[in-house]
C-alpha atoms as a PDB file:
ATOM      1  CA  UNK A   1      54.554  17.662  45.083  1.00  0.00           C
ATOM      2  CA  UNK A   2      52.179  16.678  47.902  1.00  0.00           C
ATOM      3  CA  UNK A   3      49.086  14.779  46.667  1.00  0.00           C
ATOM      4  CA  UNK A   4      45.565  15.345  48.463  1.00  0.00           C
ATOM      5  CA  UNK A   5      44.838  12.569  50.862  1.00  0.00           C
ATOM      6  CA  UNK A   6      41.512  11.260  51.928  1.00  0.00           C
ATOM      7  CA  UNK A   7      40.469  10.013  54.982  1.00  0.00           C
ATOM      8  CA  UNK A   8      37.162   8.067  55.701  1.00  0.00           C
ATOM      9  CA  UNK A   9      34.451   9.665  57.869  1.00  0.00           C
ATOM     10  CA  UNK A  10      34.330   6.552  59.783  1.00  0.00           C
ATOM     11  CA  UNK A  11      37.640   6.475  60.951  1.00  0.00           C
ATOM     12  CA  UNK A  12      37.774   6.228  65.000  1.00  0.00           C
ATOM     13  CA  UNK A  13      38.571  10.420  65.613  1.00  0.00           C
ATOM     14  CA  UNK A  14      40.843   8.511  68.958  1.00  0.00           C
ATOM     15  CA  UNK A  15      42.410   5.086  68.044  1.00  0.00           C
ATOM     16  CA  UNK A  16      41.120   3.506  71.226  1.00  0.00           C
ATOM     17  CA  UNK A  17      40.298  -0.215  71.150  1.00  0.00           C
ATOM     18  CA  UNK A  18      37.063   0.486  71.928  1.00  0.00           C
ATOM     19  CA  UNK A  19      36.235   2.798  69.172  1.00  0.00           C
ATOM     20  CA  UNK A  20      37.732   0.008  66.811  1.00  0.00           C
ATOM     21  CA  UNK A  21      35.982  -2.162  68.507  1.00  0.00           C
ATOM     22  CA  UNK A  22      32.280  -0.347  67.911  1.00  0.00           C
ATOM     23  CA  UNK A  23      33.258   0.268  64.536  1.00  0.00           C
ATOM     24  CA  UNK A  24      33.782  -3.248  63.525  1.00  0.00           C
ATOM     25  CA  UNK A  25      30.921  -4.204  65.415  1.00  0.00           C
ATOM     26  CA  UNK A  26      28.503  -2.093  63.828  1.00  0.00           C
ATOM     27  CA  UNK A  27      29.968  -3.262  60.316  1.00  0.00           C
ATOM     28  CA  UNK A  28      29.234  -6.673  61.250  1.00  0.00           C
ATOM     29  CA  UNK A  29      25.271  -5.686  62.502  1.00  0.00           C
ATOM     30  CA  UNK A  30      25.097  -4.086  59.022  1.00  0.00           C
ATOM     31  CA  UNK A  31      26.441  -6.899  56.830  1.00  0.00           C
ATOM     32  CA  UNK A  32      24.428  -9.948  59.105  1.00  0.00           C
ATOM     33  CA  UNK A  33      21.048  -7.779  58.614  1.00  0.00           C
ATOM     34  CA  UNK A  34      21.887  -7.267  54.578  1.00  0.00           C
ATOM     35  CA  UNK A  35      22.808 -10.973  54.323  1.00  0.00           C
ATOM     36  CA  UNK A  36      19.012 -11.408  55.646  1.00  0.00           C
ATOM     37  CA  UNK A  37      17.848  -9.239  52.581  1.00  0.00           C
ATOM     38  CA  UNK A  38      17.418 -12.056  49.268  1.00  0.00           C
ATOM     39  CA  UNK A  39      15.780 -13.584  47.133  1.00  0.00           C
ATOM     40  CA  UNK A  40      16.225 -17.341  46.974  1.00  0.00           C
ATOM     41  CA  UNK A  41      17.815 -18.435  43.947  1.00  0.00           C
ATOM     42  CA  UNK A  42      19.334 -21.747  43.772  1.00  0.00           C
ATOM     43  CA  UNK A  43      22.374 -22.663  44.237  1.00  0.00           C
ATOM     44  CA  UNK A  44      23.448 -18.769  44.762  1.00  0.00           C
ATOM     45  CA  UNK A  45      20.876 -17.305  46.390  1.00  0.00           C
ATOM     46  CA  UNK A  46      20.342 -12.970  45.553  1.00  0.00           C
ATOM     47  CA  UNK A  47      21.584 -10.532  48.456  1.00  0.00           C
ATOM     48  CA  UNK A  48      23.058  -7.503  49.921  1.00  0.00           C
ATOM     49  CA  UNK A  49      25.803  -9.124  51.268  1.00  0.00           C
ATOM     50  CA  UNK A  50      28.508  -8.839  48.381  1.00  0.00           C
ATOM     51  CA  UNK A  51      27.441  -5.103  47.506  1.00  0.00           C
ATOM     52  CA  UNK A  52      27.385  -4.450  51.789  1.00  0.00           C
ATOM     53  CA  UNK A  53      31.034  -6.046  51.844  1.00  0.00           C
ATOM     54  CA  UNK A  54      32.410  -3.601  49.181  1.00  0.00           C
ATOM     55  CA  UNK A  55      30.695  -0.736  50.881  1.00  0.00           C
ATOM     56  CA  UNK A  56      31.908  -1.607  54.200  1.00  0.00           C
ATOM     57  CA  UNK A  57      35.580  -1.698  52.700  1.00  0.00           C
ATOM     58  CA  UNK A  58      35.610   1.241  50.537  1.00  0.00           C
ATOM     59  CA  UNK A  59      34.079   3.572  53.389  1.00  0.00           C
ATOM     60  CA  UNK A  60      35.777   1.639  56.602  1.00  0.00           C
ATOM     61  CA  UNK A  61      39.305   1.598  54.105  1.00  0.00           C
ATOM     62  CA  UNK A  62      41.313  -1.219  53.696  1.00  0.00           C
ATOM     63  CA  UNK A  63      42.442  -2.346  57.690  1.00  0.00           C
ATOM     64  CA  UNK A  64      39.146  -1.574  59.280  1.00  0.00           C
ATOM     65  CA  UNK A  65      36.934  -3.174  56.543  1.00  0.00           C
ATOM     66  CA  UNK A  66      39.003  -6.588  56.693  1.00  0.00           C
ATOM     67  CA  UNK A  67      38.932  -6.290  60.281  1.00  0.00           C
ATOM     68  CA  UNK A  68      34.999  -6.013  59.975  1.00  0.00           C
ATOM     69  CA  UNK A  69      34.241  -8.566  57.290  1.00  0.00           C
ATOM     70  CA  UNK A  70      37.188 -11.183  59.207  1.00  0.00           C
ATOM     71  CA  UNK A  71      35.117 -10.825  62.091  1.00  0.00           C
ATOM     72  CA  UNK A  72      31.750 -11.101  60.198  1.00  0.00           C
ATOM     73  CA  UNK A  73      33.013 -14.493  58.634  1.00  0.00           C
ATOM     74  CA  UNK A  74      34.640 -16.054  62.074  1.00  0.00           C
ATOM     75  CA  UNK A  75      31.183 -15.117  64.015  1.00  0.00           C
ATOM     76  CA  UNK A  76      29.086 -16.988  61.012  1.00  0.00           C
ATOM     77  CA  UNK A  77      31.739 -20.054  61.549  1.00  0.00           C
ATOM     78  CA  UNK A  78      31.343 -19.506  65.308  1.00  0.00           C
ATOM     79  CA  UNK A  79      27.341 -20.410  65.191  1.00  0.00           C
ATOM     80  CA  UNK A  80      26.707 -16.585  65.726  1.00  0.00           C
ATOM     81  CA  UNK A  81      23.533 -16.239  62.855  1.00  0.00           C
ATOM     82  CA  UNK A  82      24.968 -14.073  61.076  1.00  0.00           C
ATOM     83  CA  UNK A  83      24.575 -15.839  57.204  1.00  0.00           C
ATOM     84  CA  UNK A  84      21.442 -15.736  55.212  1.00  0.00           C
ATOM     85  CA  UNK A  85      18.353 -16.951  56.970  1.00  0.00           C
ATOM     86  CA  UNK A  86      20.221 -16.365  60.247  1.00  0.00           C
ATOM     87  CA  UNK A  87      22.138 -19.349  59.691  1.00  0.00           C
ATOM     88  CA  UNK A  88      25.558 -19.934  60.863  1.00  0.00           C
ATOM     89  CA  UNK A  89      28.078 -22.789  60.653  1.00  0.00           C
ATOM     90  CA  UNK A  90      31.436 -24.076  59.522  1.00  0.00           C
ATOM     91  CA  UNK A  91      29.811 -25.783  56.481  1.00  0.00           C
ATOM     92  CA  UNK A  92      29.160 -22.726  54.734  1.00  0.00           C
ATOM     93  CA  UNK A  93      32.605 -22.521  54.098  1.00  0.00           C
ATOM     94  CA  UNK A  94      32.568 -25.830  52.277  1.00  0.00           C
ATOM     95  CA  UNK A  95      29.430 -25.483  50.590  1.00  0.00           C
ATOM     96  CA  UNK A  96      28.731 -24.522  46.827  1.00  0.00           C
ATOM     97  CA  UNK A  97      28.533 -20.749  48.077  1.00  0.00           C
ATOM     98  CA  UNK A  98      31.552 -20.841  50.336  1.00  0.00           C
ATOM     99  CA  UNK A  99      33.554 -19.424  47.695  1.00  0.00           C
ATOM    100  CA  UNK A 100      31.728 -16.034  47.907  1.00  0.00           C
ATOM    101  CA  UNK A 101      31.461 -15.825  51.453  1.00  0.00           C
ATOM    102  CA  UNK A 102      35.697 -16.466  51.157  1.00  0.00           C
ATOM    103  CA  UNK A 103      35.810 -14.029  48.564  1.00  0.00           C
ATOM    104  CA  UNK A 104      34.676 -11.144  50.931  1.00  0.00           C
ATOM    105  CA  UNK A 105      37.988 -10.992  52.829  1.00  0.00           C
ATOM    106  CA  UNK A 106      40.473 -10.056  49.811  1.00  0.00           C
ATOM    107  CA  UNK A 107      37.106  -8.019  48.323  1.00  0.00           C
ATOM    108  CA  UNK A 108      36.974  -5.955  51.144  1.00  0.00           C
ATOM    109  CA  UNK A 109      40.689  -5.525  51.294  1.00  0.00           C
ATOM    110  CA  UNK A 110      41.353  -4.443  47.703  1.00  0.00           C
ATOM    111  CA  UNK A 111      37.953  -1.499  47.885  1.00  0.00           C
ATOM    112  CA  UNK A 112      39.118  -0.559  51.108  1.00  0.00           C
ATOM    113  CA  UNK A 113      42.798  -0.135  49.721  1.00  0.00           C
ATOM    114  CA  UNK A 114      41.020   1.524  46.336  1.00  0.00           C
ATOM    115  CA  UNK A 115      39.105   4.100  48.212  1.00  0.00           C
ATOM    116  CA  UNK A 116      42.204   5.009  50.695  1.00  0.00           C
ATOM    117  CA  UNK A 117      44.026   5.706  47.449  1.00  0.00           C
ATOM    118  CA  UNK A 118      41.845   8.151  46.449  1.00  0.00           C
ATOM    119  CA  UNK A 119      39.235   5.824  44.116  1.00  0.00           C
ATOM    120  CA  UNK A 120      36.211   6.755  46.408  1.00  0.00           C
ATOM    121  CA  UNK A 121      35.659  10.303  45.847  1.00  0.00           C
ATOM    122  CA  UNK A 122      33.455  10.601  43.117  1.00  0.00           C
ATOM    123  CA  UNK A 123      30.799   8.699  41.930  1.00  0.00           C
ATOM    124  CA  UNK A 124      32.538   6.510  38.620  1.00  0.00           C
ATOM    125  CA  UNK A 125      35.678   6.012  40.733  1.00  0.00           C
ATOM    126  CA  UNK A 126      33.535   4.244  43.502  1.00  0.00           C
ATOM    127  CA  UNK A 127      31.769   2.927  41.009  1.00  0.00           C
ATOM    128  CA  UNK A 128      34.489   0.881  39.248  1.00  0.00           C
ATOM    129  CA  UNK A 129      36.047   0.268  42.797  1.00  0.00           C
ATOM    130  CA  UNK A 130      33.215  -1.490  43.759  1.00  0.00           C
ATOM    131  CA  UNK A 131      32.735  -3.321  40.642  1.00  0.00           C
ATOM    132  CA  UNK A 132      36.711  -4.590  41.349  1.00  0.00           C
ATOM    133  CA  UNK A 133      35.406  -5.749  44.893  1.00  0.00           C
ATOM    134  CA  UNK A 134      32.514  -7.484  43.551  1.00  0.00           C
ATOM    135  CA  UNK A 135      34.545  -9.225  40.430  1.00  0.00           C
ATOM    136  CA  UNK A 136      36.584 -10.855  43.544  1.00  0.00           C
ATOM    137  CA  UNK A 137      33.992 -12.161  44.919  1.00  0.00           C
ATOM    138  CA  UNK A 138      32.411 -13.611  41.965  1.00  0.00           C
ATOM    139  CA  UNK A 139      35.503 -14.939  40.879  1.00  0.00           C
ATOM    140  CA  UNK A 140      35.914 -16.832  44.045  1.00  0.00           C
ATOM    141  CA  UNK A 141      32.525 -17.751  44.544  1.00  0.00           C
ATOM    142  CA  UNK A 142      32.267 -19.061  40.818  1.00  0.00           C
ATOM    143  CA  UNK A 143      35.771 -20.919  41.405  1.00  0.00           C
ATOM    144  CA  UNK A 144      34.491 -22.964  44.474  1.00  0.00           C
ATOM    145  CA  UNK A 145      30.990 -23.130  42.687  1.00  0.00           C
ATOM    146  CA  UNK A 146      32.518 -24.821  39.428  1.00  0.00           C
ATOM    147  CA  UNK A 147      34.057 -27.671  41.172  1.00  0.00           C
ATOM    148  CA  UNK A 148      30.043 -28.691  42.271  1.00  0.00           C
ATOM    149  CA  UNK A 149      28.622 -28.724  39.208  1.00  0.00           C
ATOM    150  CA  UNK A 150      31.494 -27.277  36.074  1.00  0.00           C
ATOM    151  CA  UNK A 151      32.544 -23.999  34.820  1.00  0.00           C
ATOM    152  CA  UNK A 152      29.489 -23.681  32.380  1.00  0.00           C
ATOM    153  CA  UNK A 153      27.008 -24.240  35.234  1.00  0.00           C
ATOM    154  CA  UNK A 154      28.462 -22.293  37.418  1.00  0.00           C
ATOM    155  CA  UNK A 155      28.022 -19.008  35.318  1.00  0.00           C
ATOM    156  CA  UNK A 156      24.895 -19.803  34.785  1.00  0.00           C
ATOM    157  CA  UNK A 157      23.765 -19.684  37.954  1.00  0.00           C
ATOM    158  CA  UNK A 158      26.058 -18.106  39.668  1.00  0.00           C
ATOM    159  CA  UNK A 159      27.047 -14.749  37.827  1.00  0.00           C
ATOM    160  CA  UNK A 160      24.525 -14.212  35.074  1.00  0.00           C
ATOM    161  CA  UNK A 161      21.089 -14.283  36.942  1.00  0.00           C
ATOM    162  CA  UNK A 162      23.257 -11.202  38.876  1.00  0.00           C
ATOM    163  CA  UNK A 163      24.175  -9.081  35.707  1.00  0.00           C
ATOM    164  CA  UNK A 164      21.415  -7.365  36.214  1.00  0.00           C
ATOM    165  CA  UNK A 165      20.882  -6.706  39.560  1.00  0.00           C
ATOM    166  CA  UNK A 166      24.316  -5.985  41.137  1.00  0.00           C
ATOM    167  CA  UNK A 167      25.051  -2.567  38.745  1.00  0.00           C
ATOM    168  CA  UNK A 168      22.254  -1.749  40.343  1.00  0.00           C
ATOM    169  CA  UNK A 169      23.481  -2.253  43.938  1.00  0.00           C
ATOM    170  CA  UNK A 170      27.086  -1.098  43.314  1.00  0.00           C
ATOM    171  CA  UNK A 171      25.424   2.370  41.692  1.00  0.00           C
ATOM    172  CA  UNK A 172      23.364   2.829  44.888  1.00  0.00           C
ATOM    173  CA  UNK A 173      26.312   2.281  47.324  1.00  0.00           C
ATOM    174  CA  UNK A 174      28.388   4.332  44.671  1.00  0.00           C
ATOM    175  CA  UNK A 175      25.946   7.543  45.346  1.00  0.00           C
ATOM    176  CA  UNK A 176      27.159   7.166  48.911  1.00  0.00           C
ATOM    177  CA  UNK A 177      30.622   6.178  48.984  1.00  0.00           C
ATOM    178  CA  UNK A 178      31.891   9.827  47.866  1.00  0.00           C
ATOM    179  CA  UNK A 179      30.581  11.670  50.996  1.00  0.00           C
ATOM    180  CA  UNK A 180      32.417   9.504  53.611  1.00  0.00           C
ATOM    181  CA  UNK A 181      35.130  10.481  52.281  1.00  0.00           C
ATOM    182  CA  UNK A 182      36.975  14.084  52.930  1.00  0.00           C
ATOM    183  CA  UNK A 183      39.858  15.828  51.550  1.00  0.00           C
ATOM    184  CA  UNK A 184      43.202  16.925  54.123  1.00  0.00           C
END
């Protein structure tokens, strides 16, 4: 029995490097100018970032979002300003919020993986994908967070001043997830 496959919009049509190339490029534009988009909470200041990352995997698919989102991360540690308030070093890694930032490689992976297996065209499937690629990098973030300040702390201000607000994100990236997405 053959099953429908899906294949993303934004898939190079030629596999040059170059194509690759632009296409991780312009992923990495998109996430640096949503990582400027926040409000500043403290410790864990409020973005685009996390929502951007699962969008960029579930639409790029699993290879070309952690290609984007590797490259993202090793032009922030590189001094490019790429991080919020254009801000760029090594020590983000090691800071109280490095745990999100290293929770948007395996994030990206698993939506991108998600989508390509067919969890990105409708609306609820990207939905819950995207909720799965946010949980990662909460979970991560919240694991490097907790050994600043405890596990208690940590929730509290780094996952429930988001309950709110990043349904909301993951529904708006949701409503546009399904059409980059066709049927062959």
């Amino acid at each position: 029995m053959l099953m429908n496959r899906t294949l993303s919009i934004f898939w190079p049509k030629e596999n040059s490097f170059l194509n690759q190339a632009l296409l991780v490029f312009a992923g990495v534009i998109v996430l640096a100018f949503a990582s400027q988009l926040s409000i500043p909470l403290q410790p864990v200041p409020l973005t685009f970032q996390s929502a951007t990352v699962v969008l960029i995997g579930m639409v790029y698919g699993a290879r070309y979002g952690t290609y984007t989102i590797a490259a993202y991360l090793i032009a922030g540690a590189c001094g490019l300003p790429v991080f919020i308030n254009y801000s760029a070093t090594l020590s983000h890694f090691l800071s109280p919020t490095g745990g999100y930032l290293l929770g948007f490689l395996p994030a990206a992976f698993v939506s991108g993986y998600l989508a390509q297996k067919g969890w990105a065209t409708t609306v609820l499937r990207s939905f819950i994908t995207a909720c799965i690629g946010t949980s990662i990098i909460f979970l991560s973030g919240l694991t490097v967070l907790s050994f600043f300040m405890g596990w208690d702390k940590a929730i509290a201000v780094g996952l429930l001043p988001f309950l709110l607000s990043e349904p909301i994100k993951l529904m708006a990236a949701s409503l546009l997830i399904p059409r980059c997405w066709k049927k062959c």
